[in-house]
PDB file of N, CA and C in Angstrom:
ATOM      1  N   UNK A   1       0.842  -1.190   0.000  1.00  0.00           N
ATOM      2  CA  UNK A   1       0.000   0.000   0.000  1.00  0.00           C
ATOM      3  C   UNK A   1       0.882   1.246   0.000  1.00  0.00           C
ATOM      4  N   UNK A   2       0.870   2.453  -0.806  1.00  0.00           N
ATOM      5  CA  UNK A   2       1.343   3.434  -1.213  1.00  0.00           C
ATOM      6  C   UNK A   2       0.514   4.566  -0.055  1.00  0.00           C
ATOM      7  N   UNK A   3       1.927   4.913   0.835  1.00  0.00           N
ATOM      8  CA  UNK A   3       1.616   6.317   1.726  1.00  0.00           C
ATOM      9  C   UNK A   3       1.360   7.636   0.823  1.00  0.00           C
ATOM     10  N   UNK A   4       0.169   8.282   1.619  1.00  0.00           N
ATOM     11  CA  UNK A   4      -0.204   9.534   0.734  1.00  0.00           C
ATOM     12  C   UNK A   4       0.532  10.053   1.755  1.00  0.00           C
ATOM     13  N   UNK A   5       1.139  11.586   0.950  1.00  0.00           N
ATOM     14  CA  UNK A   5       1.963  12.470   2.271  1.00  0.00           C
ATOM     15  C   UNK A   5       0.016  13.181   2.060  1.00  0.00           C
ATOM     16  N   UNK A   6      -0.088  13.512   3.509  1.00  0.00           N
ATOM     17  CA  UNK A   6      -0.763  14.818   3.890  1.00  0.00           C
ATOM     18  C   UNK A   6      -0.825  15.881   3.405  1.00  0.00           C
ATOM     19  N   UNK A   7      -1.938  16.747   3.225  1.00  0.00           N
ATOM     20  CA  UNK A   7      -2.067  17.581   2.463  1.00  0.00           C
ATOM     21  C   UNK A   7      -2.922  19.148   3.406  1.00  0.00           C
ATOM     22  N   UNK A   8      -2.473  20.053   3.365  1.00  0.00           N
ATOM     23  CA  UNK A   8      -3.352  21.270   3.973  1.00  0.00           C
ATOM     24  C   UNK A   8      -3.290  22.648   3.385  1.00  0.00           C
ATOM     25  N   UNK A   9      -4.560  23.184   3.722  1.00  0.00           N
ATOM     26  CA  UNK A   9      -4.450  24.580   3.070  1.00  0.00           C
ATOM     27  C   UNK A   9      -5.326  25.028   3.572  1.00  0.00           C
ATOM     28  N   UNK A  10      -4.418  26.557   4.443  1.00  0.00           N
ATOM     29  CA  UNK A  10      -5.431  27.336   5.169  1.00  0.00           C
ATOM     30  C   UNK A  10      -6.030  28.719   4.490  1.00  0.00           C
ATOM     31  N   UNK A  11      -7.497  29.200   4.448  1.00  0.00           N
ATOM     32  CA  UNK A  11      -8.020  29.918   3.802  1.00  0.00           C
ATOM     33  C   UNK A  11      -8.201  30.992   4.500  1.00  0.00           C
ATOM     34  N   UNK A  12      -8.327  32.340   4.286  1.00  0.00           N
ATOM     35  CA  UNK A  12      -9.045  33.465   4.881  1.00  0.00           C
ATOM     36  C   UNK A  12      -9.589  34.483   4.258  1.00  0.00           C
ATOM     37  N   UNK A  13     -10.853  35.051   4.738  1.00  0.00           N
ATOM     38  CA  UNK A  13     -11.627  35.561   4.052  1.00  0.00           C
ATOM     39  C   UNK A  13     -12.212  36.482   4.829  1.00  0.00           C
ATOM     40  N   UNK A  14     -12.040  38.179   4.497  1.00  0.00           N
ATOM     41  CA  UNK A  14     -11.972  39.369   5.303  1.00  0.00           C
ATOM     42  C   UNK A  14     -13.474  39.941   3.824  1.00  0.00           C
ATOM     43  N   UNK A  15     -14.553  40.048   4.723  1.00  0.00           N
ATOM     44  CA  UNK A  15     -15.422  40.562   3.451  1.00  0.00           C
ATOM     45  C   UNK A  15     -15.392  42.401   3.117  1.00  0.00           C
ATOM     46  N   UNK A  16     -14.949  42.591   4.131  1.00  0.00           N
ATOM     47  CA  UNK A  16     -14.867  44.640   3.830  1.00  0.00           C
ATOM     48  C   UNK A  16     -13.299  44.094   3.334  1.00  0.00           C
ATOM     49  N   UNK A  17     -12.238  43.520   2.849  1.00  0.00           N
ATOM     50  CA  UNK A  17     -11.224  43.732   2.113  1.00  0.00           C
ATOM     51  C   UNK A  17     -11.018  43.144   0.924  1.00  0.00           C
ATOM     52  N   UNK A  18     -11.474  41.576   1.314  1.00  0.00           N
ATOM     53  CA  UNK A  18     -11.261  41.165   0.094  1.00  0.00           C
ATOM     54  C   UNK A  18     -12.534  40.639  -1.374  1.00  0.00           C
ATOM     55  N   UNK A  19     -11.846  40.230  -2.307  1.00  0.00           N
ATOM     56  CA  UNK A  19     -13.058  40.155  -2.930  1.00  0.00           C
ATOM     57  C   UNK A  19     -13.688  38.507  -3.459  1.00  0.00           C
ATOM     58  N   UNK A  20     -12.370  37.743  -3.068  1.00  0.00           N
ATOM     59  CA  UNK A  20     -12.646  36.200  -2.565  1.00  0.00           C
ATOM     60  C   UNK A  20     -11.865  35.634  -1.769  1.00  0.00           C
ATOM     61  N   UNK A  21     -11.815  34.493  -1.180  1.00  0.00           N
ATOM     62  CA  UNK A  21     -10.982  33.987  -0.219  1.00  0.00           C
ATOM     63  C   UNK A  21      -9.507  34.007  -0.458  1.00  0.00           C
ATOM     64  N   UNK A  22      -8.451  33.958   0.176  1.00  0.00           N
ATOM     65  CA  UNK A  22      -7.331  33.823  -0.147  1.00  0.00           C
ATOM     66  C   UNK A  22      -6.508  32.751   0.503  1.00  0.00           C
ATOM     67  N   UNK A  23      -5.275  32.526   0.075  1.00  0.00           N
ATOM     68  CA  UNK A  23      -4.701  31.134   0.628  1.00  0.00           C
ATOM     69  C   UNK A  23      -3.680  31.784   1.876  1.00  0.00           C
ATOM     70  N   UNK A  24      -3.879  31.539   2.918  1.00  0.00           N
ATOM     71  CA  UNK A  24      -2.862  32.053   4.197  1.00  0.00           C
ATOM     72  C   UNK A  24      -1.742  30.873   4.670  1.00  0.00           C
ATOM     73  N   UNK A  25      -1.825  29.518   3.922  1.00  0.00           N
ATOM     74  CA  UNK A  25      -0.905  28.812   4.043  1.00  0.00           C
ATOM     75  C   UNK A  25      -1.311  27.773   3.570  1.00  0.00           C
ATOM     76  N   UNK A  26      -0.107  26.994   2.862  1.00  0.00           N
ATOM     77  CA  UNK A  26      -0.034  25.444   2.305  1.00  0.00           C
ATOM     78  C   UNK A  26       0.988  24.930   2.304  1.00  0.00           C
ATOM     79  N   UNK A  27       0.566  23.414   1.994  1.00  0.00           N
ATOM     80  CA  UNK A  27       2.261  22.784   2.597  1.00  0.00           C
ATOM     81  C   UNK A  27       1.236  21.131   2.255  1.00  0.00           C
ATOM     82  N   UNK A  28       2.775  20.053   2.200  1.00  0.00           N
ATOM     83  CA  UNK A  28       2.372  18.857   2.368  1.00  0.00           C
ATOM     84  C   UNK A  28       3.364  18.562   3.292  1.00  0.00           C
ATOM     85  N   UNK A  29       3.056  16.936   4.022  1.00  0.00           N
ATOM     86  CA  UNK A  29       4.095  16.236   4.670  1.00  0.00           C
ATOM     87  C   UNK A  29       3.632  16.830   5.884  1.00  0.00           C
ATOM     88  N   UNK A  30       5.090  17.477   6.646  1.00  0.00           N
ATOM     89  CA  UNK A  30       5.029  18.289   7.895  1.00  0.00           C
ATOM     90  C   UNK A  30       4.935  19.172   7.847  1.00  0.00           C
ATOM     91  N   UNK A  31       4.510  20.126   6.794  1.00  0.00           N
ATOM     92  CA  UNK A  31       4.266  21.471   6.783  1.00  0.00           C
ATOM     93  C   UNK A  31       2.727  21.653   7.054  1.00  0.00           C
ATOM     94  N   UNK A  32       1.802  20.213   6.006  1.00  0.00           N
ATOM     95  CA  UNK A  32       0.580  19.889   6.006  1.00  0.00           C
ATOM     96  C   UNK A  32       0.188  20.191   7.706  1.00  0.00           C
ATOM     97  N   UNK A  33       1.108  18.791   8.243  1.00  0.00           N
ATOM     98  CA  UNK A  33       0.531  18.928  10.072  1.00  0.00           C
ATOM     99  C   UNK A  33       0.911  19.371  10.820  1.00  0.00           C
ATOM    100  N   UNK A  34       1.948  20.468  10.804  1.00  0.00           N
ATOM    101  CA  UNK A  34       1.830  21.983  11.008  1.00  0.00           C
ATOM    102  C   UNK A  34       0.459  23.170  11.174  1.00  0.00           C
ATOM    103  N   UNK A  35       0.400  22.790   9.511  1.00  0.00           N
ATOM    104  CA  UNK A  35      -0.877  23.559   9.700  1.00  0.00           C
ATOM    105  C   UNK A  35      -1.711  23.618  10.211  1.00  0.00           C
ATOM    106  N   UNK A  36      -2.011  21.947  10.069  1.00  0.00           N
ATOM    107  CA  UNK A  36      -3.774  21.058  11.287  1.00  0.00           C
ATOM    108  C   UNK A  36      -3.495  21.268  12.538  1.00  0.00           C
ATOM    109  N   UNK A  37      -1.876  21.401  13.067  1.00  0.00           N
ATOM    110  CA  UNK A  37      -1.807  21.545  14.522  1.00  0.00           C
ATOM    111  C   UNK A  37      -1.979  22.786  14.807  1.00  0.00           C
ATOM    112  N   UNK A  38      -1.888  24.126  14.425  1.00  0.00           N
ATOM    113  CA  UNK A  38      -1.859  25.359  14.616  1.00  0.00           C
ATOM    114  C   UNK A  38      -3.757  25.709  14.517  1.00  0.00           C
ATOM    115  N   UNK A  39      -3.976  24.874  13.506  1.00  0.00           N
ATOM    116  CA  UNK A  39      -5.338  25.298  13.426  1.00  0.00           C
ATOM    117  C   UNK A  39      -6.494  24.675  14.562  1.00  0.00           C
ATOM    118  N   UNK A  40      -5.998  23.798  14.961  1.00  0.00           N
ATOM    119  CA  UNK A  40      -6.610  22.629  16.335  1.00  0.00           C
ATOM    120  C   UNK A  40      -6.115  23.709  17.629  1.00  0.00           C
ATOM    121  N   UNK A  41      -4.977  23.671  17.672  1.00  0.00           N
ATOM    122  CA  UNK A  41      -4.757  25.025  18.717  1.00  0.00           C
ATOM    123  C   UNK A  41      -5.136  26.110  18.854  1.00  0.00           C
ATOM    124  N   UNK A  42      -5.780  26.735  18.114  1.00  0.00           N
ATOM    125  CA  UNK A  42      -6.095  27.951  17.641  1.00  0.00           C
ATOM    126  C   UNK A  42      -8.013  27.947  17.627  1.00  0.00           C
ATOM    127  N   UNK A  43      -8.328  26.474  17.729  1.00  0.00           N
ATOM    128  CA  UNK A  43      -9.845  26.424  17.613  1.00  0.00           C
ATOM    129  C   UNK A  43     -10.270  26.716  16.139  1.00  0.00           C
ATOM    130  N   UNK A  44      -9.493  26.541  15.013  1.00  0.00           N
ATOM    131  CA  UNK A  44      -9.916  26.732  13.680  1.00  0.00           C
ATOM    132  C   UNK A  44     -10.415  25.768  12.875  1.00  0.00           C
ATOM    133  N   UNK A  45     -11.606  25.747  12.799  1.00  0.00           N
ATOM    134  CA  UNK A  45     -12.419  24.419  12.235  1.00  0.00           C
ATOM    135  C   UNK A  45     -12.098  24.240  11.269  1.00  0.00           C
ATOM    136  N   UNK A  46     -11.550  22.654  10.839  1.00  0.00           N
ATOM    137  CA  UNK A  46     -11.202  21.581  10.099  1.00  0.00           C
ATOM    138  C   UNK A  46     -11.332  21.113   9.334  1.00  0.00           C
ATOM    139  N   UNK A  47     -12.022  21.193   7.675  1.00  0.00           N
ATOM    140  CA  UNK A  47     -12.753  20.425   6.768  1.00  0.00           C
ATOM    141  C   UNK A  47     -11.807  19.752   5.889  1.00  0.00           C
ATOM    142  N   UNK A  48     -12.041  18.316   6.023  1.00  0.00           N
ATOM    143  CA  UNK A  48     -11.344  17.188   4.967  1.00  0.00           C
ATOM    144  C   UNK A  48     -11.907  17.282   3.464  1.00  0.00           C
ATOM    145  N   UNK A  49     -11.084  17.818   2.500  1.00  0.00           N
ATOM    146  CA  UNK A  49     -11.224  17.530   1.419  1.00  0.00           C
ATOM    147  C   UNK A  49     -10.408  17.037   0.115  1.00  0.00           C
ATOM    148  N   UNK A  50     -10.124  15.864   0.142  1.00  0.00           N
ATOM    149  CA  UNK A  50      -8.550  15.604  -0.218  1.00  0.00           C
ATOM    150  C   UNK A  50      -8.584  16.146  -1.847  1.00  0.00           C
ATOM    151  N   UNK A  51      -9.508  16.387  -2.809  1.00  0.00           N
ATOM    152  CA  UNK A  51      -9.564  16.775  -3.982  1.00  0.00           C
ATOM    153  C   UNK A  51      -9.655  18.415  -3.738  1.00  0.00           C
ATOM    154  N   UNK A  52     -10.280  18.924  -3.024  1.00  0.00           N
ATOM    155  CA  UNK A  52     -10.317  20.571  -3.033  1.00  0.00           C
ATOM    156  C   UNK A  52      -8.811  21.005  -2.077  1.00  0.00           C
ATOM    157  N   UNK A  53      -8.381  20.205  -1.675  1.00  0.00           N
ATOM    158  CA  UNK A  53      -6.870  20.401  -0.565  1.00  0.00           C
ATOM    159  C   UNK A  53      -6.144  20.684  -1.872  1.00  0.00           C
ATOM    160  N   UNK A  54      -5.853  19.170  -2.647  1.00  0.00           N
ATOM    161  CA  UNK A  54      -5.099  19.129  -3.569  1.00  0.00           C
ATOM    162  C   UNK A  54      -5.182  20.552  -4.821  1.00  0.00           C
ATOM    163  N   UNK A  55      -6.196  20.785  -5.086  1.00  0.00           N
ATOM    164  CA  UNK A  55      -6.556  22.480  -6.059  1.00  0.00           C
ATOM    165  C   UNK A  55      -6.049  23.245  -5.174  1.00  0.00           C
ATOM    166  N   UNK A  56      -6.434  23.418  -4.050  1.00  0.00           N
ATOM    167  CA  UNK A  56      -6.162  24.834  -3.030  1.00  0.00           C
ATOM    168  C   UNK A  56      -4.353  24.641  -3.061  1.00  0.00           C
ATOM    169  N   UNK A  57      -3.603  23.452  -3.034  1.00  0.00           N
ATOM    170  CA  UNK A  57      -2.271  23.338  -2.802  1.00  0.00           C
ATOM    171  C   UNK A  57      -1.441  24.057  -4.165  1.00  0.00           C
ATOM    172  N   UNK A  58      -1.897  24.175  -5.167  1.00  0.00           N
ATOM    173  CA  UNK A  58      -1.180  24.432  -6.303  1.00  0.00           C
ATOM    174  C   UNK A  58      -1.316  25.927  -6.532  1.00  0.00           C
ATOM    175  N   UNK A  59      -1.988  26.895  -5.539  1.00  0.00           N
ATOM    176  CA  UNK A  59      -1.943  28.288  -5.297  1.00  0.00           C
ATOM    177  C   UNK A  59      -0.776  28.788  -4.349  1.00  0.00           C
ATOM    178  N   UNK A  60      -0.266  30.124  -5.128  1.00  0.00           N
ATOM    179  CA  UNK A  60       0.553  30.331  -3.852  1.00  0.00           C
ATOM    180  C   UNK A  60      -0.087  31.346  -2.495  1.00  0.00           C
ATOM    181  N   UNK A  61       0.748  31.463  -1.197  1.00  0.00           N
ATOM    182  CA  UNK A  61       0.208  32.144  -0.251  1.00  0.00           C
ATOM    183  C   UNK A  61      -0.208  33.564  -0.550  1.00  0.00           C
ATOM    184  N   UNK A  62      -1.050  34.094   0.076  1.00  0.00           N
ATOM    185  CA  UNK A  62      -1.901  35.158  -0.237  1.00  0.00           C
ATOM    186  C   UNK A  62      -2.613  35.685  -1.720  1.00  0.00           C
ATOM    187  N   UNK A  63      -2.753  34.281  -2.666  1.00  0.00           N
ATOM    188  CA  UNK A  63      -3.376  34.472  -3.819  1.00  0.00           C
ATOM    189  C   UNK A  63      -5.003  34.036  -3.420  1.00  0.00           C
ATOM    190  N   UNK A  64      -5.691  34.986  -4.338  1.00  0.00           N
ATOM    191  CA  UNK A  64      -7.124  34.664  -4.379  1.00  0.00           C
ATOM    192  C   UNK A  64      -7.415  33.098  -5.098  1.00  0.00           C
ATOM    193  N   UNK A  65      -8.493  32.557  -4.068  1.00  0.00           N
ATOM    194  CA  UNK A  65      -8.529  31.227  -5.034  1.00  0.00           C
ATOM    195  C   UNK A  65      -9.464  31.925  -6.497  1.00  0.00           C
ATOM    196  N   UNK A  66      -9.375  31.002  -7.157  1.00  0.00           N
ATOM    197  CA  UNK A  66      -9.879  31.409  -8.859  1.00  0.00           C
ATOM    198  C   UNK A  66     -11.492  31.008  -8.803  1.00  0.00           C
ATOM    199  N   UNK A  67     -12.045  31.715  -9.431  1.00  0.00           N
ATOM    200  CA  UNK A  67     -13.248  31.720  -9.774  1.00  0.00           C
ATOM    201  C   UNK A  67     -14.105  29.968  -9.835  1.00  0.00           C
ATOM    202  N   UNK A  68     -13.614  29.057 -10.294  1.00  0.00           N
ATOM    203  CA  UNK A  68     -13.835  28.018 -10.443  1.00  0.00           C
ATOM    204  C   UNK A  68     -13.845  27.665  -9.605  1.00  0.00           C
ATOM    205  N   UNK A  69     -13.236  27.632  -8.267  1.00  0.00           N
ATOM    206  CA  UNK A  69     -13.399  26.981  -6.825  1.00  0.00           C
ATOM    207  C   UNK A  69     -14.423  27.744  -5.808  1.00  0.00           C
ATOM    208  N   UNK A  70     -14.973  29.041  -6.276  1.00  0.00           N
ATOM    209  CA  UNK A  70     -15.641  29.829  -5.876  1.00  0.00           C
ATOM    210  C   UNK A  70     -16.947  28.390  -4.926  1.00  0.00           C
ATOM    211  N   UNK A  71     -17.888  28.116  -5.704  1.00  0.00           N
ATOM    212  CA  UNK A  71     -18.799  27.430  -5.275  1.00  0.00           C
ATOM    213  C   UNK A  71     -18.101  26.343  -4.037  1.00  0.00           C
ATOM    214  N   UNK A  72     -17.021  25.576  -4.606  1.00  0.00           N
ATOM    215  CA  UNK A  72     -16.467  24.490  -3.274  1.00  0.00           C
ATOM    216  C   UNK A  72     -15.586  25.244  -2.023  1.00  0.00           C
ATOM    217  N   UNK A  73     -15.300  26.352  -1.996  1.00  0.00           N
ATOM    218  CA  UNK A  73     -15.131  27.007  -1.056  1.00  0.00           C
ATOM    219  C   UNK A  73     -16.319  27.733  -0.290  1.00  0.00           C
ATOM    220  N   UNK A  74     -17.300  27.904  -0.928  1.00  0.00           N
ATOM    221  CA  UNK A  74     -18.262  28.683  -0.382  1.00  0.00           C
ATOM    222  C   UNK A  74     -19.080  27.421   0.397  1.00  0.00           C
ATOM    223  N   UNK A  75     -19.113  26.325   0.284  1.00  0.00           N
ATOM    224  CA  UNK A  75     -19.660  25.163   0.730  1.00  0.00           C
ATOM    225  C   UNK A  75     -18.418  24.889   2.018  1.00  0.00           C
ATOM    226  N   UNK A  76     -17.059  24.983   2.060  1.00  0.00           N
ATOM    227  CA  UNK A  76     -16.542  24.761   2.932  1.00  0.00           C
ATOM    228  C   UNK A  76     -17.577  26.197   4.421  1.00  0.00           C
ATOM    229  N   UNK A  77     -16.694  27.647   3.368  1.00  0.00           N
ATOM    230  CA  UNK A  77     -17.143  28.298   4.800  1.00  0.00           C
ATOM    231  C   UNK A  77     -18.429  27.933   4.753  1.00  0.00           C
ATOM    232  N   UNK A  78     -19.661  27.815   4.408  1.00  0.00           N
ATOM    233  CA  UNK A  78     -20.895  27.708   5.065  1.00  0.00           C
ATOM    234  C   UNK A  78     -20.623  26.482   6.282  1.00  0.00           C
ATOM    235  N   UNK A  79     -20.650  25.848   5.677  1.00  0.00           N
ATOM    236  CA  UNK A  79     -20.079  24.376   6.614  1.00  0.00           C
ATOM    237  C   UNK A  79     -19.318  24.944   8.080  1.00  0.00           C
ATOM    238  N   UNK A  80     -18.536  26.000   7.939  1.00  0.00           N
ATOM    239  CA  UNK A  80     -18.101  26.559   9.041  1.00  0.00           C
ATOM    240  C   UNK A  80     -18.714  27.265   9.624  1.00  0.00           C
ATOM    241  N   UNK A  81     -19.490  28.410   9.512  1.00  0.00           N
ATOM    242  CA  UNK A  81     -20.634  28.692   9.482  1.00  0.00           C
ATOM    243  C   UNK A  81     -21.715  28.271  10.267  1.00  0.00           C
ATOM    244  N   UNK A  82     -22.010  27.456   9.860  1.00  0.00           N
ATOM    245  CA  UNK A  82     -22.920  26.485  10.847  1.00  0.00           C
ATOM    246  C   UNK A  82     -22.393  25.880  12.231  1.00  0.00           C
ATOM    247  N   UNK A  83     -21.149  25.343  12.121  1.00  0.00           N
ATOM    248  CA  UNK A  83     -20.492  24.612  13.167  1.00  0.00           C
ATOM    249  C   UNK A  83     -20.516  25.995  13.602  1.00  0.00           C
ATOM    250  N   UNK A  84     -19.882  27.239  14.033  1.00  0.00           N
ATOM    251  CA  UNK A  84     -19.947  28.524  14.230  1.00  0.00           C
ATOM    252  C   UNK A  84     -21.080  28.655  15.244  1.00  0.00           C
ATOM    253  N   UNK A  85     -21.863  28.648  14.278  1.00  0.00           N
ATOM    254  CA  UNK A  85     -23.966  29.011  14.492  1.00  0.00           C
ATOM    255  C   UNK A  85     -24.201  28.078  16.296  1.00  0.00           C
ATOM    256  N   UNK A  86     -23.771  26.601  15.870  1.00  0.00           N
ATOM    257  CA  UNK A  86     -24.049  25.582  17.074  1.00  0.00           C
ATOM    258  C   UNK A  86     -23.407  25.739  18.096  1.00  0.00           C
ATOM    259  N   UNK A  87     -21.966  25.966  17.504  1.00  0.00           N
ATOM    260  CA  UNK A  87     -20.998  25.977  18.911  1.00  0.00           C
ATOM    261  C   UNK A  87     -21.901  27.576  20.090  1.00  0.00           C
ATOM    262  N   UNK A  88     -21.829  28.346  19.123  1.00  0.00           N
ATOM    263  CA  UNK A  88     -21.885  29.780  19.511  1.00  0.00           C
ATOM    264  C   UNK A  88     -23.912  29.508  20.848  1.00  0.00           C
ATOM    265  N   UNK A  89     -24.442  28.728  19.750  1.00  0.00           N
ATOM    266  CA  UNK A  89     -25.955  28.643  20.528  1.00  0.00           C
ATOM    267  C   UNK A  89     -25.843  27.763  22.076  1.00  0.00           C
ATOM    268  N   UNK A  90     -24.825  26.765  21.742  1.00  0.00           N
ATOM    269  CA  UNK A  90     -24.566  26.024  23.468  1.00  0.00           C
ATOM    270  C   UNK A  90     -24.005  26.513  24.196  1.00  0.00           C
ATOM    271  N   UNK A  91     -23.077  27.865  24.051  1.00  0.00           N
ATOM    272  CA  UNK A  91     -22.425  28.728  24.936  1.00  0.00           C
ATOM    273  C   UNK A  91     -23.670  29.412  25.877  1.00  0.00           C
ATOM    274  N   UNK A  92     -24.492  29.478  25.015  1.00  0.00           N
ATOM    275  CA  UNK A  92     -25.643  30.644  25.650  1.00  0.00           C
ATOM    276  C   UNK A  92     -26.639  30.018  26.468  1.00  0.00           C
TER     277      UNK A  92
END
């Protein structure tokens, strides 16, 4: 059986600046779980997508993702979004 190295890519998205998401970091291997560890520490919710990882990886840092990923990113943040929505309603 053939090891996949790990794959990550962190997104951010400022709506009074920018005008789509942008890439704030990528990496495979140990750079990948780097990232997952900073983002687990940090409380930054998590979404597995090994085909949208792999697109998001071939951007460099602080580039806008491209129009074509528009819709599968917008399905990630909603997805965050919600987890957001729940966490935020059991606090209260």
């Amino acid at each position: 059986m053939k090891y996949k190295r790990q794959k990550a890519t962190a997104l951010n998205y400022d709506e009074q600046q920018d005008t789509a998401p942008k890439i704030t970091a990528t990496g495979k291997g140990l750079v990948a779980e780097n990232i997952i560890e900073q983002a687990k520490l940090h409380d930054v919710p998590i979404v597995e997508d090994e085909t949208l990882a792999e697109l998001l990886g071939e951007l460099n840092i602080n580039e806008k993702i491209p129009e074509e990923l528009y819709q599968a990113v917008a399905e990630v943040f909603g997805f965050i979004y919600k987890l957001d929505e729940m966490h935020n309603s059991t606090k209260n």
